[in-house]
N, C-alpha and C. Protein backbone atom coordinates (compact mmCIF):
# COMPACT_ATOMS: atom_id res chain seq x y z
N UNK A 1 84.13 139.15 -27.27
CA UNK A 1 84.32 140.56 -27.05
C UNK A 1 85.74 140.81 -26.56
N UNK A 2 86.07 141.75 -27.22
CA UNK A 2 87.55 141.80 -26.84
C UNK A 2 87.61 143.35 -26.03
N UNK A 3 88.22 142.89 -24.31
CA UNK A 3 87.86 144.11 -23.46
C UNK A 3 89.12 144.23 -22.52
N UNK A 4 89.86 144.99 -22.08
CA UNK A 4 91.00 145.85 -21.23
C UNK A 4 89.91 145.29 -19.63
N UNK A 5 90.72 145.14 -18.60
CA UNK A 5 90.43 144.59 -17.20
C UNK A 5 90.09 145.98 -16.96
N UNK A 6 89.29 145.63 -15.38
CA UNK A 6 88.67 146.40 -14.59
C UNK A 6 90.32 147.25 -14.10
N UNK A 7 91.02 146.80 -13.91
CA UNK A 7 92.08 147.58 -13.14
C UNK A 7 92.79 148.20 -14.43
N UNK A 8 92.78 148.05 -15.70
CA UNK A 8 92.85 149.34 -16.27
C UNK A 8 92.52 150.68 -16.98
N UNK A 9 90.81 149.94 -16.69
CA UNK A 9 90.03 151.19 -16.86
C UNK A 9 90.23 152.13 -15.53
N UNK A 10 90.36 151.60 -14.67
CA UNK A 10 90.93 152.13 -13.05
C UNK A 10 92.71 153.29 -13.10
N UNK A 11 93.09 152.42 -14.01
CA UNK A 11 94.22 152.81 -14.05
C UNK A 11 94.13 154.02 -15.18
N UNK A 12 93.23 153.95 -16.04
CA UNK A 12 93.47 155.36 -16.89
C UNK A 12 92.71 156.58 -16.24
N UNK A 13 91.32 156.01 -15.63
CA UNK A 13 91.15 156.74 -14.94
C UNK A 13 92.06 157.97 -14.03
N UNK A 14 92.52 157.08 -12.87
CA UNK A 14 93.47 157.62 -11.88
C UNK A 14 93.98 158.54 -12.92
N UNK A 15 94.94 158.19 -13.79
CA UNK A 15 96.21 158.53 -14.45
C UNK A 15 95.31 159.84 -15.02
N UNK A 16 94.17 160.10 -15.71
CA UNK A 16 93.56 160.89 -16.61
C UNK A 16 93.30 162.12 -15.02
N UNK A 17 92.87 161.68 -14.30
CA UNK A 17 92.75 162.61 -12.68
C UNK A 17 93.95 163.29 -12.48
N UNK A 18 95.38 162.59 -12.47
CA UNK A 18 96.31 163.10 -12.55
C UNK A 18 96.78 163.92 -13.32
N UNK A 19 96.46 163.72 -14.81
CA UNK A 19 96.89 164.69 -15.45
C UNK A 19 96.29 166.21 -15.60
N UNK A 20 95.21 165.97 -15.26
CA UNK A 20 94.57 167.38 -14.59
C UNK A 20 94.89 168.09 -13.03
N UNK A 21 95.99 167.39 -12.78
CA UNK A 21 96.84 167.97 -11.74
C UNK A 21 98.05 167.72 -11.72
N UNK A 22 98.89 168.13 -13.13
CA UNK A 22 100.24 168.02 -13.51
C UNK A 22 101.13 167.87 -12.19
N UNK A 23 101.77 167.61 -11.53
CA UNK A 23 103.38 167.80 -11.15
C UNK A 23 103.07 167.53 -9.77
N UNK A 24 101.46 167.52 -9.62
CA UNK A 24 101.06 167.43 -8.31
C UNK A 24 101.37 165.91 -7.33
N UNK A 25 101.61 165.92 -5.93
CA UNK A 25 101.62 164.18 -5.40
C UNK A 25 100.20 164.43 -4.98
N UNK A 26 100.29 163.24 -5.04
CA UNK A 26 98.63 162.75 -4.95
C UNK A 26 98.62 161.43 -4.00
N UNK A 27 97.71 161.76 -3.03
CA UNK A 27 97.71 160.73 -1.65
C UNK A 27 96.78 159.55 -2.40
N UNK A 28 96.91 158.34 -2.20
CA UNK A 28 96.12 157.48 -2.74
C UNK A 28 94.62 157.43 -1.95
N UNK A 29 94.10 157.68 -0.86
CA UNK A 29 93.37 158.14 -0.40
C UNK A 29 92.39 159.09 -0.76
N UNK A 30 93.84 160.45 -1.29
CA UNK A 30 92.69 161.37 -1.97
C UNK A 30 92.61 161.03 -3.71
N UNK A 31 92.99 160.03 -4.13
CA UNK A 31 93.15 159.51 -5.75
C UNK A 31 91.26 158.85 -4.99
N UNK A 32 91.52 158.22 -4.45
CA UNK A 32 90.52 156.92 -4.40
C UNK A 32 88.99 157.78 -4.06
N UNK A 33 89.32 158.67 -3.56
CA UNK A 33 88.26 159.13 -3.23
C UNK A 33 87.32 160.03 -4.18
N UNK A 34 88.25 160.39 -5.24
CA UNK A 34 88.30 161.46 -6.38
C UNK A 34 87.42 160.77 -7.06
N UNK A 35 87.47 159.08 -7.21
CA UNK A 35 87.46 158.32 -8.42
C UNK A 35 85.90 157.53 -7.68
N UNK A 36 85.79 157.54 -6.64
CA UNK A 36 84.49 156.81 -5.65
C UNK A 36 85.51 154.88 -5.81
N UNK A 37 86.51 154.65 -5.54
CA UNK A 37 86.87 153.60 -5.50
C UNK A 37 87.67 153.03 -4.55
N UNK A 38 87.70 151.88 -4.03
CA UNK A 38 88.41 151.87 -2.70
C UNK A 38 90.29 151.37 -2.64
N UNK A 39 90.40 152.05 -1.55
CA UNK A 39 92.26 152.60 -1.62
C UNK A 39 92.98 151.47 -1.86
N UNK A 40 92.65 150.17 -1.84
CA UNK A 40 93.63 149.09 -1.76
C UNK A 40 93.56 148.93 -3.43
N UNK A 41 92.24 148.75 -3.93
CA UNK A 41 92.17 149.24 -5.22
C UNK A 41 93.07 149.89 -6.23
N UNK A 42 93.04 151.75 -5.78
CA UNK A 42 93.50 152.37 -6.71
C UNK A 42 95.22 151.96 -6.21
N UNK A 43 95.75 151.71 -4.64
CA UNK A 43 97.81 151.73 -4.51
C UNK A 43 97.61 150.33 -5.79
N UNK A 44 96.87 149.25 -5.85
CA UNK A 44 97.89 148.05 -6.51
C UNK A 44 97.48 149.09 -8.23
N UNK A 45 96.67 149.94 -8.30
CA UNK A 45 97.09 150.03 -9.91
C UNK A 45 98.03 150.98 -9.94
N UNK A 46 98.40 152.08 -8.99
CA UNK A 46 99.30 152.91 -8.94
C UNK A 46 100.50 151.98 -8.50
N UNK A 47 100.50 151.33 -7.63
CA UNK A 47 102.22 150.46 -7.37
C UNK A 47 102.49 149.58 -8.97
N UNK A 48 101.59 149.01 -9.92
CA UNK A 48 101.82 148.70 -11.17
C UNK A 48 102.40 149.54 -12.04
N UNK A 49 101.68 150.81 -11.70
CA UNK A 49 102.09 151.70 -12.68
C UNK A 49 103.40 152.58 -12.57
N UNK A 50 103.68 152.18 -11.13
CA UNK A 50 104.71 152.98 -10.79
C UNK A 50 106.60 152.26 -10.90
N UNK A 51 105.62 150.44 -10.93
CA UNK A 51 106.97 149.47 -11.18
C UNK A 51 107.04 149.80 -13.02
N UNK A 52 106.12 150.33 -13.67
CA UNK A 52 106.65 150.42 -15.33
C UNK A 52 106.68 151.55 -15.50
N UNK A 53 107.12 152.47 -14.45
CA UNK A 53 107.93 154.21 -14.72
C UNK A 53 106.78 155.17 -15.33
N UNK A 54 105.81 154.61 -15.22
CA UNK A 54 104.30 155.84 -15.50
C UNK A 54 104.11 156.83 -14.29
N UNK A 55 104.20 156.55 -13.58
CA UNK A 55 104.17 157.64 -12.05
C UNK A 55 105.35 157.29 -11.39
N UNK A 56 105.49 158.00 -10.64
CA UNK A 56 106.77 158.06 -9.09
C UNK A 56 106.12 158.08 -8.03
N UNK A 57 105.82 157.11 -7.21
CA UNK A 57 106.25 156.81 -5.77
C UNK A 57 107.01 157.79 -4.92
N UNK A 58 106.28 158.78 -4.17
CA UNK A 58 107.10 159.39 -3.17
C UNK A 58 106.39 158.64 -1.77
N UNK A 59 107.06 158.62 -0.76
CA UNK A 59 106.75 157.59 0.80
C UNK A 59 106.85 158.96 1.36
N UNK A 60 106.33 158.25 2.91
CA UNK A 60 106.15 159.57 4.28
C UNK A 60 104.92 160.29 4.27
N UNK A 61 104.80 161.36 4.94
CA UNK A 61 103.68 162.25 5.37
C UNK A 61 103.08 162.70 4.36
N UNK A 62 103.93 163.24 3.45
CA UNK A 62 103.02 164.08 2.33
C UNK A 62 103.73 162.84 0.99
N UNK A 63 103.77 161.75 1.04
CA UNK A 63 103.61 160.77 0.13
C UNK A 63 103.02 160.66 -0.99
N UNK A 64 102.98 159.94 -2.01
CA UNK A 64 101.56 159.69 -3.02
C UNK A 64 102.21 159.27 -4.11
N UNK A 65 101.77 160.02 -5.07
CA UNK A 65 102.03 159.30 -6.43
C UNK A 65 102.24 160.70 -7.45
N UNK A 66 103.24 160.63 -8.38
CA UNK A 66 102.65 161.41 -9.56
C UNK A 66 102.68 161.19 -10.85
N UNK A 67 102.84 161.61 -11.70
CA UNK A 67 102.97 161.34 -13.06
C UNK A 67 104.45 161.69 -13.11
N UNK A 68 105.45 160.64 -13.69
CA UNK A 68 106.45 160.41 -14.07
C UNK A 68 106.90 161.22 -15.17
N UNK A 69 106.06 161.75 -16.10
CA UNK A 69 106.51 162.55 -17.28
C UNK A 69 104.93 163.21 -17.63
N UNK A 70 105.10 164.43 -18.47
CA UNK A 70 104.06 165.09 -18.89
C UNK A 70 103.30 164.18 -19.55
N UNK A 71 101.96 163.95 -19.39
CA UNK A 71 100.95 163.35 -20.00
C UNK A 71 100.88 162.86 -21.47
N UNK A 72 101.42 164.03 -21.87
CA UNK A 72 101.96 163.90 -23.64
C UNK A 72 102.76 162.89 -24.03
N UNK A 73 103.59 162.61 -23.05
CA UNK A 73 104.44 161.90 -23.44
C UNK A 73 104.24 160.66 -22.68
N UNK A 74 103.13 160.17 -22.60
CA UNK A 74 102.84 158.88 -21.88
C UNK A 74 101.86 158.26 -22.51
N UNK A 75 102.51 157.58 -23.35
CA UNK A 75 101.38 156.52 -24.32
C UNK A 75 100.15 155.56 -23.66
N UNK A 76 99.48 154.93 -24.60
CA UNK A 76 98.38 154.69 -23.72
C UNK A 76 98.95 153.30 -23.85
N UNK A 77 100.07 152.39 -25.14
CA UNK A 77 100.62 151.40 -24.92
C UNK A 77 100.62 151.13 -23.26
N UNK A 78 101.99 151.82 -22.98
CA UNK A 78 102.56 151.95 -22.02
C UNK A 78 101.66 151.47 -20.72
N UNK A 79 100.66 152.07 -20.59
CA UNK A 79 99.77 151.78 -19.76
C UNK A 79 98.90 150.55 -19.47
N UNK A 80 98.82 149.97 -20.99
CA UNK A 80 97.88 149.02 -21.34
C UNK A 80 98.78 147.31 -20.39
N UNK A 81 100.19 147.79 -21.42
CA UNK A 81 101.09 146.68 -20.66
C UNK A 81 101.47 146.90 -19.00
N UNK A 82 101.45 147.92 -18.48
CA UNK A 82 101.73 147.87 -17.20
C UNK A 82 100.39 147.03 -16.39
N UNK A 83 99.00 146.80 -16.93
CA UNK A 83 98.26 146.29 -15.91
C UNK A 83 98.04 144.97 -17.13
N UNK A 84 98.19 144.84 -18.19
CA UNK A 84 97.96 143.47 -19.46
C UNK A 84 98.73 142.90 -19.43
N UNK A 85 100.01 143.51 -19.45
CA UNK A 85 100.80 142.55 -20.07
C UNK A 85 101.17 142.80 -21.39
N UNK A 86 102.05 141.98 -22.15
CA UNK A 86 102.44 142.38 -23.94
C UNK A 86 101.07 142.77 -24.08
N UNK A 87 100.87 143.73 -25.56
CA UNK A 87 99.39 143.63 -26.08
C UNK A 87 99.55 142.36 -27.46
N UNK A 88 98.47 141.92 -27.19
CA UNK A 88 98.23 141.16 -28.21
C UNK A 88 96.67 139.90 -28.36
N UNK A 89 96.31 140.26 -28.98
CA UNK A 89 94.57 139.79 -29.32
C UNK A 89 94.49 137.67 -29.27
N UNK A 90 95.85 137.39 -29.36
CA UNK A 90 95.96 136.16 -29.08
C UNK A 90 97.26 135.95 -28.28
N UNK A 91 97.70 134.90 -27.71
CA UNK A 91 98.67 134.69 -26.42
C UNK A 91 99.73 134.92 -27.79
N UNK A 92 99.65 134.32 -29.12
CA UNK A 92 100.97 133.82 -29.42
C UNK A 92 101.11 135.69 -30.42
N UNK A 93 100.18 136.14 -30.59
CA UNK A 93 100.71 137.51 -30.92
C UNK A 93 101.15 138.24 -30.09
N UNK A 94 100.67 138.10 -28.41
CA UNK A 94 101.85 138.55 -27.53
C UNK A 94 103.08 138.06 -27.41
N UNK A 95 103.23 137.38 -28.29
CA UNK A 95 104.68 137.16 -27.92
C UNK A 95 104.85 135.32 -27.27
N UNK A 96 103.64 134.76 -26.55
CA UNK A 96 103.50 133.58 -25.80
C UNK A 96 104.34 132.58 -26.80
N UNK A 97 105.07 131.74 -26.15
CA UNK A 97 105.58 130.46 -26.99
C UNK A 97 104.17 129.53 -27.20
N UNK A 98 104.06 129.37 -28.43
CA UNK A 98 103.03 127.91 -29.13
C UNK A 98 103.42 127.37 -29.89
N UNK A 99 103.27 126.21 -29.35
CA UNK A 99 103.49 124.67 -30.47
C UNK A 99 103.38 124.43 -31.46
N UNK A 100 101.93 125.19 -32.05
CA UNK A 100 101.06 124.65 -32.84
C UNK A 100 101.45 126.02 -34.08
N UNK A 101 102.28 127.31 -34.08
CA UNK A 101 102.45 128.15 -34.54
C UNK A 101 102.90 128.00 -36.05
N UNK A 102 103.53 126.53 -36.10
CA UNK A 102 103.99 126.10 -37.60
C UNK A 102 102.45 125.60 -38.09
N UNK A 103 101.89 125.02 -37.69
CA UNK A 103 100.39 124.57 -38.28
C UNK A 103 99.45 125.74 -38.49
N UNK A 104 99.84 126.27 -38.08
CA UNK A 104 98.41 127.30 -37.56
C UNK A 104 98.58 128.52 -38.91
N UNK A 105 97.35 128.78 -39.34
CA UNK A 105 97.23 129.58 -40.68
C UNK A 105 96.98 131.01 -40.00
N UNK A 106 96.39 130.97 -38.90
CA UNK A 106 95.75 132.24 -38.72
C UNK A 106 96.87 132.98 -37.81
N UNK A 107 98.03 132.50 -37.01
CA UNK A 107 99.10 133.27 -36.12
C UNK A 107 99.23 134.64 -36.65
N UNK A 108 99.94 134.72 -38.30
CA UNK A 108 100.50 136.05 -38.90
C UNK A 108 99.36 136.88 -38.89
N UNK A 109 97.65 136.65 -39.29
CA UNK A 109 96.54 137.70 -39.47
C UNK A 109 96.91 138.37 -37.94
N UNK A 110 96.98 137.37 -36.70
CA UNK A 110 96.59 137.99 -35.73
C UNK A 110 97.35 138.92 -35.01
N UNK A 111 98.94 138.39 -35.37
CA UNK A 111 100.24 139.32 -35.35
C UNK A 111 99.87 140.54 -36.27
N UNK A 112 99.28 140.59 -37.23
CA UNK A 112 99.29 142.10 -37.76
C UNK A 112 98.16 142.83 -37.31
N UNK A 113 97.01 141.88 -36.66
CA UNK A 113 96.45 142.74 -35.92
C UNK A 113 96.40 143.70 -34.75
N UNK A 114 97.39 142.37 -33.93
CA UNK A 114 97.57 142.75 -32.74
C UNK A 114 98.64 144.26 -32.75
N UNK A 115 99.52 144.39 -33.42
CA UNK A 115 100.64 145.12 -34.19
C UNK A 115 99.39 146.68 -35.19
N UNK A 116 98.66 146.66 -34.90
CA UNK A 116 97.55 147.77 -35.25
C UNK A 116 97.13 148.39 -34.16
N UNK A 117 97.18 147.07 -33.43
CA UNK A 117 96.39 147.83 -31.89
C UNK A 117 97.45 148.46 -31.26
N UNK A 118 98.43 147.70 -31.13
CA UNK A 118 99.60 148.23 -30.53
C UNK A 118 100.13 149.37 -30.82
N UNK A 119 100.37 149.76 -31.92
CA UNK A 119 100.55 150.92 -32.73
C UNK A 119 99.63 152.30 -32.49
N UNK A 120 98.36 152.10 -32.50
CA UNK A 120 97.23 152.67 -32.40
C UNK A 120 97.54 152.93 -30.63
N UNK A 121 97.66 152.44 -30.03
CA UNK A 121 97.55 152.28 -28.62
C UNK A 121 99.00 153.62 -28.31
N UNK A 122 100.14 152.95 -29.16
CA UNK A 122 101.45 153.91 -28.49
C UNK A 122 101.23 155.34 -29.34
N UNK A 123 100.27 155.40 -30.13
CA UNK A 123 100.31 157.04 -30.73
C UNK A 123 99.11 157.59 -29.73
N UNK A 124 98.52 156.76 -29.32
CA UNK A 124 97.95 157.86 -28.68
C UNK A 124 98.07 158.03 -27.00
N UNK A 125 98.20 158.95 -26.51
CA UNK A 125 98.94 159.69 -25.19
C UNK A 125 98.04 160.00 -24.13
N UNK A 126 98.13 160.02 -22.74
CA UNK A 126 97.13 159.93 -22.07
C UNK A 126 96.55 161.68 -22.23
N UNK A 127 97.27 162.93 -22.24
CA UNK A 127 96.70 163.50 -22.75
C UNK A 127 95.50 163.73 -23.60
N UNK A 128 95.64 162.85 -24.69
CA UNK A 128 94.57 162.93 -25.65
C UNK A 128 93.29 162.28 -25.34
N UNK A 129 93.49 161.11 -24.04
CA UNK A 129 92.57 160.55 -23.85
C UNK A 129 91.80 161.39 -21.96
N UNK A 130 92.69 162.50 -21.99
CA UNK A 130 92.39 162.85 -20.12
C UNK A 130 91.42 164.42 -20.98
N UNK A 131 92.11 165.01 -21.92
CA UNK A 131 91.21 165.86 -22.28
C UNK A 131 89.38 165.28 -22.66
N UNK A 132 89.29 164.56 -22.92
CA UNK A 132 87.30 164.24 -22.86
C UNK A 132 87.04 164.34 -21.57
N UNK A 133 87.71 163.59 -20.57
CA UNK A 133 87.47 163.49 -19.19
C UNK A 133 87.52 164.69 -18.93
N UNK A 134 88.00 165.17 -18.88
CA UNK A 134 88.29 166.72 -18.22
C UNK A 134 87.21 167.70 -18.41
N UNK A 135 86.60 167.76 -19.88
CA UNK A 135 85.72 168.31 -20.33
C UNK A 135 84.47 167.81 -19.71
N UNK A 136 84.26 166.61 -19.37
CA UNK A 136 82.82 165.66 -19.03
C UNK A 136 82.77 166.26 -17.25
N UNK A 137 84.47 166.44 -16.65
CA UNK A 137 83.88 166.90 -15.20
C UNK A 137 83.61 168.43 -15.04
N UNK A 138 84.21 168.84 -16.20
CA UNK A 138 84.28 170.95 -16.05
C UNK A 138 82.43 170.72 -16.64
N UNK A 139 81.67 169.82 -16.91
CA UNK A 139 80.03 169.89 -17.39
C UNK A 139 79.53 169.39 -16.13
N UNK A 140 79.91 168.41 -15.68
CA UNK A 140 79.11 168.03 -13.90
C UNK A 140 79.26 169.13 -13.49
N UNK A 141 80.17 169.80 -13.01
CA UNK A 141 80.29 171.00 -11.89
C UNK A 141 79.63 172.03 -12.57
N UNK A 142 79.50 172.00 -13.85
CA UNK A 142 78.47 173.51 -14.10
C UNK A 142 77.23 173.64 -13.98
């Protein structure tokens, strides 16, 4: 089964919360609490996300986090590698050095796979993926 870690379903989360509060800082406290998850939790996926320029880091009293650029313009690539790493469905289609890459028949299938996902991944924007969410909490509260 091929599956994305717990810390970045965490991380689109947060990020999808955020974008339903454009421009806003956001205390990690009140992120964590939004999400029912605990704060040490949501700072290491926000300090990840914030070392690969997806949110900004503001410090002090009214501190937090926000979204670095309009939602639109924040691929879901982008995101995937800030808590994955390269994308790629095998080490050596990320990019990993292997030995065995001259022997090996199957490297190029998995490079053009991985290169689908990747692709697939940078067209689509957290926007596109925060609007379902958004819709699923405007139905709880009604």
């Amino acid at each position: 089964m091929l599956r994305l870690s717990r810390l970045t379903d965490y991380a689109t989360a947060a990020l999808g919360w955020m974008a339903e509060h454009p421009g806003r800082i956001v205390p990690v406290a009140e992120l964590a609490q939004a999400l029912h998850l605990e704060d040490p939790t949501v700072a290491k996926v926000l300090k990840r996300l914030a070392q690969a320029g997806v949110v900004e880091s503001f410090r002090g009293a009214a501190g937090g986090y926000r979204l670095a650029r309009p939602a639109e313009q924040i691929n879901l690539a982008s995101i995937v590698e800030a808590l994955e790493g390269p994308i790629g469905m095998t080490d050596c289609a990320a990019g990993a050095n292997c030995e065995h890459v001259r022997y090996c028949g199957v490297s190029a299938p998995w490079q053009r796979i991985s290169a689908v996902v990747a692709d697939t991944l940078s067209r689509m924007s957290l926007a596109d993926l925060a609007r379902p969410m958004a819709a699923a909490r405007r139905q709880e509260v009604a």
